[in-house]
Protein backbone atom coordinates (compact mmCIF):
# COMPACT_ATOMS: atom_id res chain seq x y z
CA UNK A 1 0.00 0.00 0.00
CA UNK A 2 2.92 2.34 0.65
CA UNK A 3 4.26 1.39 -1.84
CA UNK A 4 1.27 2.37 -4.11
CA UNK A 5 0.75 5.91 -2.44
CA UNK A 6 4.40 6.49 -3.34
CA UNK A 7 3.89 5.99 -6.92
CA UNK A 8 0.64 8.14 -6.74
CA UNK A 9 2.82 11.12 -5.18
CA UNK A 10 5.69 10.90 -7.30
CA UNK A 11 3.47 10.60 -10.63
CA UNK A 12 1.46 13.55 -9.33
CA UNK A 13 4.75 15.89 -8.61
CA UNK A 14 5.79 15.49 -11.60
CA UNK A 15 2.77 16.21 -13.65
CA UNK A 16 2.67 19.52 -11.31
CA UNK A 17 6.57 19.99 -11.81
CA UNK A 18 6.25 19.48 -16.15
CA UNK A 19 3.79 22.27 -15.76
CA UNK A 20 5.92 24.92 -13.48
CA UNK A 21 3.15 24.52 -10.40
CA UNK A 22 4.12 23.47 -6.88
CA UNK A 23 2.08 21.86 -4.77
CA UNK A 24 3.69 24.24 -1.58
CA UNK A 25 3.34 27.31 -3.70
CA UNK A 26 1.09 26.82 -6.43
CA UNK A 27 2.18 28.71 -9.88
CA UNK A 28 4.68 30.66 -8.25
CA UNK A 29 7.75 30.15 -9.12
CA UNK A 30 10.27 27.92 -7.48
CA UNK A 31 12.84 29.20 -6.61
CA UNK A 32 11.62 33.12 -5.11
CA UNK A 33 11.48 35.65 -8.11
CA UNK A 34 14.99 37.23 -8.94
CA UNK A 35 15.52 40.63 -7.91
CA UNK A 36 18.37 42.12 -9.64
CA UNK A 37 19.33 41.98 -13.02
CA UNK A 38 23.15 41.06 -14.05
CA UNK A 39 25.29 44.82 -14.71
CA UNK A 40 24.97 45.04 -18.37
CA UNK A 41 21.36 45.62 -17.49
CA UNK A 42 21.71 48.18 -15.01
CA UNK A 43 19.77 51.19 -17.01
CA UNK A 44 16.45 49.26 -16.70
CA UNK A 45 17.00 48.63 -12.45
CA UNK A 46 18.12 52.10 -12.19
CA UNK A 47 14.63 53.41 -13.68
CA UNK A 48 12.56 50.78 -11.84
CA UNK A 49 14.04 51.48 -9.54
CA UNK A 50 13.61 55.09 -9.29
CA UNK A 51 9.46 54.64 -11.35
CA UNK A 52 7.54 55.65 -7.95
CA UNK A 53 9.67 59.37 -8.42
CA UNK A 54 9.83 59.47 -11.75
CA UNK A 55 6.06 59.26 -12.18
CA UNK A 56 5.57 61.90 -9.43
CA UNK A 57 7.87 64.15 -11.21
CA UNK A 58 6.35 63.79 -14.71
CA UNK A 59 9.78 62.76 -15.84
CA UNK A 60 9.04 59.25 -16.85
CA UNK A 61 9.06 59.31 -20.15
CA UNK A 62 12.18 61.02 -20.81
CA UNK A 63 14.20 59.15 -18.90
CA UNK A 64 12.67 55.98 -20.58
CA UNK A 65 13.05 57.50 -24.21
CA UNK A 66 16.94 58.23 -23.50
CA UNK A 67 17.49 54.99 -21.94
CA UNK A 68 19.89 52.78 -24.11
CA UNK A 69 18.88 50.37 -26.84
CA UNK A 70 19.49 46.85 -24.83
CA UNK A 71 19.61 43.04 -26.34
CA UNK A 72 17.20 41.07 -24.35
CA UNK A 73 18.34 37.86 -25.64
CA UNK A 74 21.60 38.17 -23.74
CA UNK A 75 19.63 37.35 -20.29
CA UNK A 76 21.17 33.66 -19.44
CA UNK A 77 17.83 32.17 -18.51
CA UNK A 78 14.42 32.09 -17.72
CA UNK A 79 14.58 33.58 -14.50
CA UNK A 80 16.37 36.55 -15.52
CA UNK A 81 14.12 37.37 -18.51
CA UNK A 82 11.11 37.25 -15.90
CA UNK A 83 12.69 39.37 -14.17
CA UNK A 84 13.35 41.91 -17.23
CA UNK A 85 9.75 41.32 -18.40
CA UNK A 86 8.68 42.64 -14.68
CA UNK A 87 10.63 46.06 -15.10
CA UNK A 88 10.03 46.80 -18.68
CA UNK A 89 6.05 45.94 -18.31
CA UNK A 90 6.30 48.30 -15.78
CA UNK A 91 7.68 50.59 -17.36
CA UNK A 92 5.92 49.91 -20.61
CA UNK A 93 2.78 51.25 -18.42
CA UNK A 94 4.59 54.04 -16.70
CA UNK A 95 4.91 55.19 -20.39
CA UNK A 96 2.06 55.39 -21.46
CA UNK A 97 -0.32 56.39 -18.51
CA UNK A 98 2.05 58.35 -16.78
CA UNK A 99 1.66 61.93 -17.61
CA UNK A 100 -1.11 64.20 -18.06
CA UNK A 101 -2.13 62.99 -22.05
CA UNK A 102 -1.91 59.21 -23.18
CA UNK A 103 0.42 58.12 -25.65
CA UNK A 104 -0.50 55.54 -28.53
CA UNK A 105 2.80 54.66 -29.16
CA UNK A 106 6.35 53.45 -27.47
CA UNK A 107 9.70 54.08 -28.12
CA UNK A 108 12.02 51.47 -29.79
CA UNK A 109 14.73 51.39 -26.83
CA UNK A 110 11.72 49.77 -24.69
CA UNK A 111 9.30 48.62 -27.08
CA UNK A 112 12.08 45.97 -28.86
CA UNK A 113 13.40 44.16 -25.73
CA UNK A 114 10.11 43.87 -24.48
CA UNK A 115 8.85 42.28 -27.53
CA UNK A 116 11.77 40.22 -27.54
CA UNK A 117 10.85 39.24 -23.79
CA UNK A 118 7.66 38.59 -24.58
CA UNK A 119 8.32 35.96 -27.61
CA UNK A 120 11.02 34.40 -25.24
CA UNK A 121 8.35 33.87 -22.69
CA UNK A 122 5.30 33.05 -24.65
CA UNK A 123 2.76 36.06 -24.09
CA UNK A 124 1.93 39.38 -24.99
CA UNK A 125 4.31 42.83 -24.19
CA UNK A 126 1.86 44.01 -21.66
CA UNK A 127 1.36 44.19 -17.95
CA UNK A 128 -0.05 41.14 -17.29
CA UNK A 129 -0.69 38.92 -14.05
CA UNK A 130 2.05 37.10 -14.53
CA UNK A 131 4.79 40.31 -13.88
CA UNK A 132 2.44 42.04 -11.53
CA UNK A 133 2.09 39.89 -8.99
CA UNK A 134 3.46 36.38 -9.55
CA UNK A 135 6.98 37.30 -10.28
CA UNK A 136 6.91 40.46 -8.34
CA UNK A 137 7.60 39.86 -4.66
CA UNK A 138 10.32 38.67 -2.57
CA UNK A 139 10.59 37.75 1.45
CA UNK A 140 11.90 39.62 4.64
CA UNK A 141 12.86 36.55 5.52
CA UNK A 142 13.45 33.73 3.55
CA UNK A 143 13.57 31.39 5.53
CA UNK A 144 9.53 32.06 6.79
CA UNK A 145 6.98 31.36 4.19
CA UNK A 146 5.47 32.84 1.59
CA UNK A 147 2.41 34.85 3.60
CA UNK A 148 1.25 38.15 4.17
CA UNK A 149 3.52 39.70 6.95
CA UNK A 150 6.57 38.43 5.26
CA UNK A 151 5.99 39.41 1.29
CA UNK A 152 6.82 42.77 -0.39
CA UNK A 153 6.58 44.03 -3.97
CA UNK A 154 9.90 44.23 -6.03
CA UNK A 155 8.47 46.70 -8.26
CA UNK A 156 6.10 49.35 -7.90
CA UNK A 157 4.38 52.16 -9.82
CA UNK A 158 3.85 55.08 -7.65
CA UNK A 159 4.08 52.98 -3.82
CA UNK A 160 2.60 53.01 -0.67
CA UNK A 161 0.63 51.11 1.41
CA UNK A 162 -2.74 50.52 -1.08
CA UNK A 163 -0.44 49.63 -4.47
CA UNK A 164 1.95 47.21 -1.93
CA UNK A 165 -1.07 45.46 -0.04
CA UNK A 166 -3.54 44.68 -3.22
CA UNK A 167 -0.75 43.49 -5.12
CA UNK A 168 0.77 41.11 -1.83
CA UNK A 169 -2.95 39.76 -1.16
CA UNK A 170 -2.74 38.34 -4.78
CA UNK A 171 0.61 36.49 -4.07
CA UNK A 172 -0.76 35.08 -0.51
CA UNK A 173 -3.92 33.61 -2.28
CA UNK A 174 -1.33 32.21 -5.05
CA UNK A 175 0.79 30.95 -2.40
CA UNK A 176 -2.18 28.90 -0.38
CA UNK A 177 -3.79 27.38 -3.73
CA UNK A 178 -0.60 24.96 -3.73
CA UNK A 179 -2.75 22.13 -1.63
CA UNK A 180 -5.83 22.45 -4.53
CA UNK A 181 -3.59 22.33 -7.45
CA UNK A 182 -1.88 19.41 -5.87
CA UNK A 183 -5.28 17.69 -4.63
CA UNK A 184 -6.89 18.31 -8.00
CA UNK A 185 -4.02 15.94 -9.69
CA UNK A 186 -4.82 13.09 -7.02
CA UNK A 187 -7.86 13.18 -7.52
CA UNK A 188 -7.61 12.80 -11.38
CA UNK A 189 -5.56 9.90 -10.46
CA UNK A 190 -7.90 8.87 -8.12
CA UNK A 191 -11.02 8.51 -10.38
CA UNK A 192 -9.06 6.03 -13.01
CA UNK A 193 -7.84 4.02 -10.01
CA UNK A 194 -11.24 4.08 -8.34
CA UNK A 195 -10.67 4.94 -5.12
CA UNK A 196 -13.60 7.23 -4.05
CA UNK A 197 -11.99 7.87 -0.67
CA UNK A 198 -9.07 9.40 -2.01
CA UNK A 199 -11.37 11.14 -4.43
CA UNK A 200 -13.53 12.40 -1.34
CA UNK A 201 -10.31 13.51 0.60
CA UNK A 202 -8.60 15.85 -2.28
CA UNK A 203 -12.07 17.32 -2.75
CA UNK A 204 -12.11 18.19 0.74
CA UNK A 205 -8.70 19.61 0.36
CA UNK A 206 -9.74 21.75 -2.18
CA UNK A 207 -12.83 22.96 -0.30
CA UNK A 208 -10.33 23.80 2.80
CA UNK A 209 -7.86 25.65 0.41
CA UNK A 210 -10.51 27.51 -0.98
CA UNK A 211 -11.97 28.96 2.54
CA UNK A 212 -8.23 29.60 3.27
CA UNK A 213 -8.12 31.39 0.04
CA UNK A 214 -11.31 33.06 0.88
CA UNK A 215 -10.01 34.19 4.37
CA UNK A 216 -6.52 35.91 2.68
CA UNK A 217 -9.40 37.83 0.27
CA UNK A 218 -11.35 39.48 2.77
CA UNK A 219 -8.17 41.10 4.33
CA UNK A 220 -8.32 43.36 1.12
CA UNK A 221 -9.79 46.22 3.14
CA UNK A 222 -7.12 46.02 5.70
CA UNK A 223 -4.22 47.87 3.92
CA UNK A 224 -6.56 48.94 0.26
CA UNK A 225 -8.89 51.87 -0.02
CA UNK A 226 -11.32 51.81 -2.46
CA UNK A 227 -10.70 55.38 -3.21
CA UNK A 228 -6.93 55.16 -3.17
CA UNK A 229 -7.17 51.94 -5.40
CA UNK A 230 -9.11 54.12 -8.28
CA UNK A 231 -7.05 56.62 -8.28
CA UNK A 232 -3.64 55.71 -7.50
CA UNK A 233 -3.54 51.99 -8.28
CA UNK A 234 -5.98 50.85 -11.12
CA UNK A 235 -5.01 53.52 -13.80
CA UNK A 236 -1.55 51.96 -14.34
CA UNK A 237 -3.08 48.66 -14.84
CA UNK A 238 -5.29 49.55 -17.73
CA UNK A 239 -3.97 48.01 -21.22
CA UNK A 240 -4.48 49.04 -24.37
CA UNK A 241 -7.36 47.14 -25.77
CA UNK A 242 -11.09 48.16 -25.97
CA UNK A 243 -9.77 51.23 -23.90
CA UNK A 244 -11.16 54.76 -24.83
CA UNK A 245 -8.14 56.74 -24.81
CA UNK A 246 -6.52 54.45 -26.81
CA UNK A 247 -9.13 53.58 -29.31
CA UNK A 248 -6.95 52.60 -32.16
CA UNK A 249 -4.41 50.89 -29.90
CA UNK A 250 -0.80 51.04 -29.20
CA UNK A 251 2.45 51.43 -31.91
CA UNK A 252 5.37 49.25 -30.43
CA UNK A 253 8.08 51.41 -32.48
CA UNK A 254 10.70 49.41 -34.25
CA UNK A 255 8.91 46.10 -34.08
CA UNK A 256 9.00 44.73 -37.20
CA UNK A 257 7.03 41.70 -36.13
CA UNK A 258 3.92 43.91 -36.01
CA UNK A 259 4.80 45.92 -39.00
CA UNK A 260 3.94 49.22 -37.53
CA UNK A 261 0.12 48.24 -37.21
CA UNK A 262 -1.14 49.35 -33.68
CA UNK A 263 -1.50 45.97 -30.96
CA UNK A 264 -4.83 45.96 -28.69
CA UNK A 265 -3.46 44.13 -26.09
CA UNK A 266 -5.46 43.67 -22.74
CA UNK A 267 -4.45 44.94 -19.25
CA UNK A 268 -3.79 43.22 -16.03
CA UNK A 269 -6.59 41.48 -14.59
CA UNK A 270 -7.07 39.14 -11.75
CA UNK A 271 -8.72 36.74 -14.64
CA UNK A 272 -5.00 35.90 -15.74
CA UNK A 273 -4.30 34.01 -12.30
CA UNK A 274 -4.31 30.39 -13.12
CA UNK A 275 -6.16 29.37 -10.18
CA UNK A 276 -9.63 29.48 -10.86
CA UNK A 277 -9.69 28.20 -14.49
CA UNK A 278 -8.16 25.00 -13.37
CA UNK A 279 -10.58 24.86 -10.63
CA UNK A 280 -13.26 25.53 -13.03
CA UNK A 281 -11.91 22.42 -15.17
CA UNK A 282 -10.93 20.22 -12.34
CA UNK A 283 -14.83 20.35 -10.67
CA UNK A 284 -16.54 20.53 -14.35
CA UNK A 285 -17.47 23.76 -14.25
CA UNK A 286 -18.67 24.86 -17.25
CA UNK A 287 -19.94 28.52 -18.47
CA UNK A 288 -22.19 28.98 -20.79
CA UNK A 289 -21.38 31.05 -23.84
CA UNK A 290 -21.08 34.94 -23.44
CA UNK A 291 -18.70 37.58 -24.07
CA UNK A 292 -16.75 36.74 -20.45
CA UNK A 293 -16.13 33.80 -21.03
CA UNK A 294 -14.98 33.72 -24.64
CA UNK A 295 -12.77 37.07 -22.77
CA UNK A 296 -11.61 34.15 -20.28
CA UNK A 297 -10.55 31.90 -22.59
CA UNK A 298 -8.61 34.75 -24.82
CA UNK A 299 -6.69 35.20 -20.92
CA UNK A 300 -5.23 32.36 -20.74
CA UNK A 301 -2.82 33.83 -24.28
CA UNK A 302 -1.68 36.45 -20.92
CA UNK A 303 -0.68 33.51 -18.83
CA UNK A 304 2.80 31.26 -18.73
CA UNK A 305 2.76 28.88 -21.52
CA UNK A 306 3.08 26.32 -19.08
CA UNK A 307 0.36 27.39 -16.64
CA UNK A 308 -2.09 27.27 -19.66
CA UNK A 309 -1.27 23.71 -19.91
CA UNK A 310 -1.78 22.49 -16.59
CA UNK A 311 -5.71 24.16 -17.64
CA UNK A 312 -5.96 22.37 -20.49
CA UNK A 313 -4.51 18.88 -19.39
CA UNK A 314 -6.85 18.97 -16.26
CA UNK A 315 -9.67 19.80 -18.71
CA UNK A 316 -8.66 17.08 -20.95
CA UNK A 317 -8.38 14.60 -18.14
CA UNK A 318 -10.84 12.44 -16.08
CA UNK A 319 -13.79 13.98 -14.97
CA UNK A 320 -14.44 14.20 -10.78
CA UNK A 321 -18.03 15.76 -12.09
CA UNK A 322 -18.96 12.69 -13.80
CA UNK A 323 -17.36 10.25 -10.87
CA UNK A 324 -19.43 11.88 -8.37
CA UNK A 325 -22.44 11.89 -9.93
CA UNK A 326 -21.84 7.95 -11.42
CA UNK A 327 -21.09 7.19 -7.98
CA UNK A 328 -23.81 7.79 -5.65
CA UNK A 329 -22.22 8.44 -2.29
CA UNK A 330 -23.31 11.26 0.57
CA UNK A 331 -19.75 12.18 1.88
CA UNK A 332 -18.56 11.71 -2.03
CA UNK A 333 -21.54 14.43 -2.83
CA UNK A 334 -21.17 16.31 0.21
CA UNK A 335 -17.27 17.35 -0.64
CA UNK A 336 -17.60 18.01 -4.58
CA UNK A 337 -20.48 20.40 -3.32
CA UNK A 338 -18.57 22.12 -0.71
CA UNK A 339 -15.85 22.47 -3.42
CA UNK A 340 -17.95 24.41 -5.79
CA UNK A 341 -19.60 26.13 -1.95
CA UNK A 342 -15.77 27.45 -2.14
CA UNK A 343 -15.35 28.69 -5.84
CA UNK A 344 -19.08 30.50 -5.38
CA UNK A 345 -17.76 32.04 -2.36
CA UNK A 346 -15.04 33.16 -3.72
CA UNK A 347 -16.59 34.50 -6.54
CA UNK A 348 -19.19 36.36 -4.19
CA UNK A 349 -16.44 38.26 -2.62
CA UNK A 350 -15.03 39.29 -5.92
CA UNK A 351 -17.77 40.71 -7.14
CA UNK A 352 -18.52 42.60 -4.00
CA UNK A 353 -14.96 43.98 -4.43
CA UNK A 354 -15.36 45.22 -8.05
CA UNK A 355 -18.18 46.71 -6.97
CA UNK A 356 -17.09 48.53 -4.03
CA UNK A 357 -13.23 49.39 -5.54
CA UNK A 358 -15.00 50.22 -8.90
CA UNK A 359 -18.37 50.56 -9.83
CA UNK A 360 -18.90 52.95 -6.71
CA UNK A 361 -16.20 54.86 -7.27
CA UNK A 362 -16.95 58.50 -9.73
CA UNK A 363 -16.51 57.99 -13.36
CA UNK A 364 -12.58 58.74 -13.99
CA UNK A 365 -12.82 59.99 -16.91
CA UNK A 366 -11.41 58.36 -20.40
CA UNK A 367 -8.25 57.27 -18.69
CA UNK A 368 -9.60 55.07 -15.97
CA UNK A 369 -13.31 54.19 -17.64
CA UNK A 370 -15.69 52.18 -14.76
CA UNK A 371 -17.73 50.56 -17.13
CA UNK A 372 -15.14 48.15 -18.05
CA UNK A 373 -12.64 46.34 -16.40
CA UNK A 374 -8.51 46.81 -16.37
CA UNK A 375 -8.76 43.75 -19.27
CA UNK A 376 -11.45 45.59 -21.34
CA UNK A 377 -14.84 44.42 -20.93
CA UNK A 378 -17.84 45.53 -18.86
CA UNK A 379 -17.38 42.92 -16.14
CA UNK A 380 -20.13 42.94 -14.08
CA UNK A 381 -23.24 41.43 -15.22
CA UNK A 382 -20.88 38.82 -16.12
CA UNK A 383 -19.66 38.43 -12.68
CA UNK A 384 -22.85 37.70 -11.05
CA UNK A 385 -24.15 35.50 -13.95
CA UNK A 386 -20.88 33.33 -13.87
CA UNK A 387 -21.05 32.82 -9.86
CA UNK A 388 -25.03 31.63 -10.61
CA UNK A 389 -23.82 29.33 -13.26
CA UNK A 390 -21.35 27.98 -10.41
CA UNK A 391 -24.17 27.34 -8.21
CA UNK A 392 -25.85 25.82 -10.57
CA UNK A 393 -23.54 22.99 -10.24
CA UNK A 394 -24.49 21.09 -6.97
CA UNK A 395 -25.53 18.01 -7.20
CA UNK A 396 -28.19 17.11 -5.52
């Protein structure tokens, strides 16, 4: 028997490990985020470094259009492009929403090494989820874990308290979803072996990740005001698609790839984390068709090639839906329900918070739009109608 739970953990570890997740730390990355690029890259640390004054001096964008021209494909590895992609997406943003008018284009010393970066890495030269918060953090100690209390940004836009904490909750709820990613695997297993217990027990693991989840997302309040969010946070997280200011998109100077023809690239958006798409898929969750979730799918182009695998192999993959349901059992039932109890909760919460740290905030004008959402689409009605479709999913 120990033999045979053995071969269950190593087979599951490394169908995690193929696909970059951990089941400690979920799709962070292993090991911590780097946080210094090697000399010849000093120009881009010295203006991330110095972004949060920069943008308060309305200097940004002449520091970043003197900056020199810089050969991306001379970082050594993956971990060092990530953390180039981190600095120039931030600066990429600084850019553009910086100063008083919008720009619609960027300048070739940034625009080609990000593009470079972002073929490297497999997604779009943008701000996405991925740079934000995933590879943006490092620990005050690093020998404690990865929790709120011990993680800090790397990068910032303009600082302080409200940019630091919404960014940090992210990486705590990453952190926790480890267990869920790792049950979901086992529990795949699981249903081919048939062994309902085991199935039962990962479900329940999920559920119990989820309500810790849950518990790091209600701290939001605790170091992010709504009003500070709007205004200080949210505008430099806006992208460049479906976006009023930038209604025919953005020129990445010097790119030949794109041929001088404006990109419409989306903005950074919680709906790039991982997490909840392979929860979706790993409970048989399904939406029905509608403009968010067709702008869900199109998301997954913003995440780590990788991550968007684990998705799609744990779509592709035996079904716990259909193995609950086949098998009629109470405590079987009781935790796939309490699973998809945690995903609705979840989702609850979010919506609350878009509507709180958005929709009741005053219109911001062009530049930071409330009808739609930092990705581009008017988020909302979608929001509630995709939490009722969760619902929907109990079996009873």
């Amino acid at each position: 028997m120990a033999t045979e739970v053995d071969h269950l953990s190593n087979s599951v570890s490394r169908q995690l490990s193929n696909c970059e997740v951990d089941g400690d730390r979920g799709f962070l990355p292993t090991p911590d985020p780097l946080d210094r690029l090697p000399n010849d890259f000093s120009p881009w640390e010295e203006i991330g470094r110095e972004l949060p004054k920069l943008l308060m001096t309305g200097k940004v964008r002449n520091f970043i259009k003197d900056m020199p021209l810089l050969d991306a494909t001379r970082l050594c590895d993956d971990r060092e492009r990530r953390r180039a992609m981190v600095i120039l997406s931030f600066m990429g943003h600084a850019y553009v929403w910086g100063e008083k008018e919008t720009v619609s284009s960027i300048p070739a010393c940034l625009a080609l090494p990000w593009h470079q970066l972002a073929r490297m890495l497999g997604r779009p030269p943008v701000l996405s989820y991925v740079s934000y918060a995933l590879d943006n953090w490092r620990r005050l100690d690093a020998q404690s874990a990865i929790e709120l209390g011990n993680i800090v940004l790397l990068q910032n836009f303009l600082g302080g308290q409200d940019e630091e904490w919404f960014v940090v909750i992210h990486v705590a709820i990453e952190a926790k979803a480890g267990r869920a990613l790792a049950a979901i695997i086992t529990a795949q297993h699981a249903v081919v072996d048939h062994q309902p217990e085991i199935v039962t027990e990962e479900l329940a693991t999920i559920a119990q990740t989820l309500g810790s989840m849950h518990d790091i997302l209600l701290r939001m309040p605790e170091g992010c005001d709504p009003y500070v969010y709007f205004r200080r946070v949210r505008p430099y997280i806006h992208g460049w698609a479906n976006h009023p200011s930038l209604p025919a998109g953005m020129i990445y100077e010097g790119v030949e790839d794109y041929a001088g023809i404006a990109q419409n690239f989306r903005g950074e958006t919680g709906a790039q984390s991982s997490i909840i798409p392979a929860l979706d898929a790993a409970l048989g969750i399904v939406h029905a068709e509608d403009m968010l979730r067709r702008y869900l799918k199109e998301m997954r182009d913003y995440m780590p090639p990788r991550h968007r695998a684990f998705i799609e192999a744990v779509e592709a993959g035996p079904s716990v839906r259909d193995y609950v349901l086949c098998h009629q059992r109470p405590r079987l039932r009781n935790a796939y329900n309490a699973a998809v109890d945690g995903i609705e909760l979840f989702r609850s919460t979010h919506l609350k918070y878009a509507r709180n740290y958005i929709v009741k905030q005053s219109q911001g004008g062009k530049r930071n739009p409330t009808d739609v959402g930092t990705g581009g689409t008017p988020f909302v009605p979608y929001l509630k109608k995709h939490r009722a479709e969760t619902r929907a999913h109990k079996i009873g």
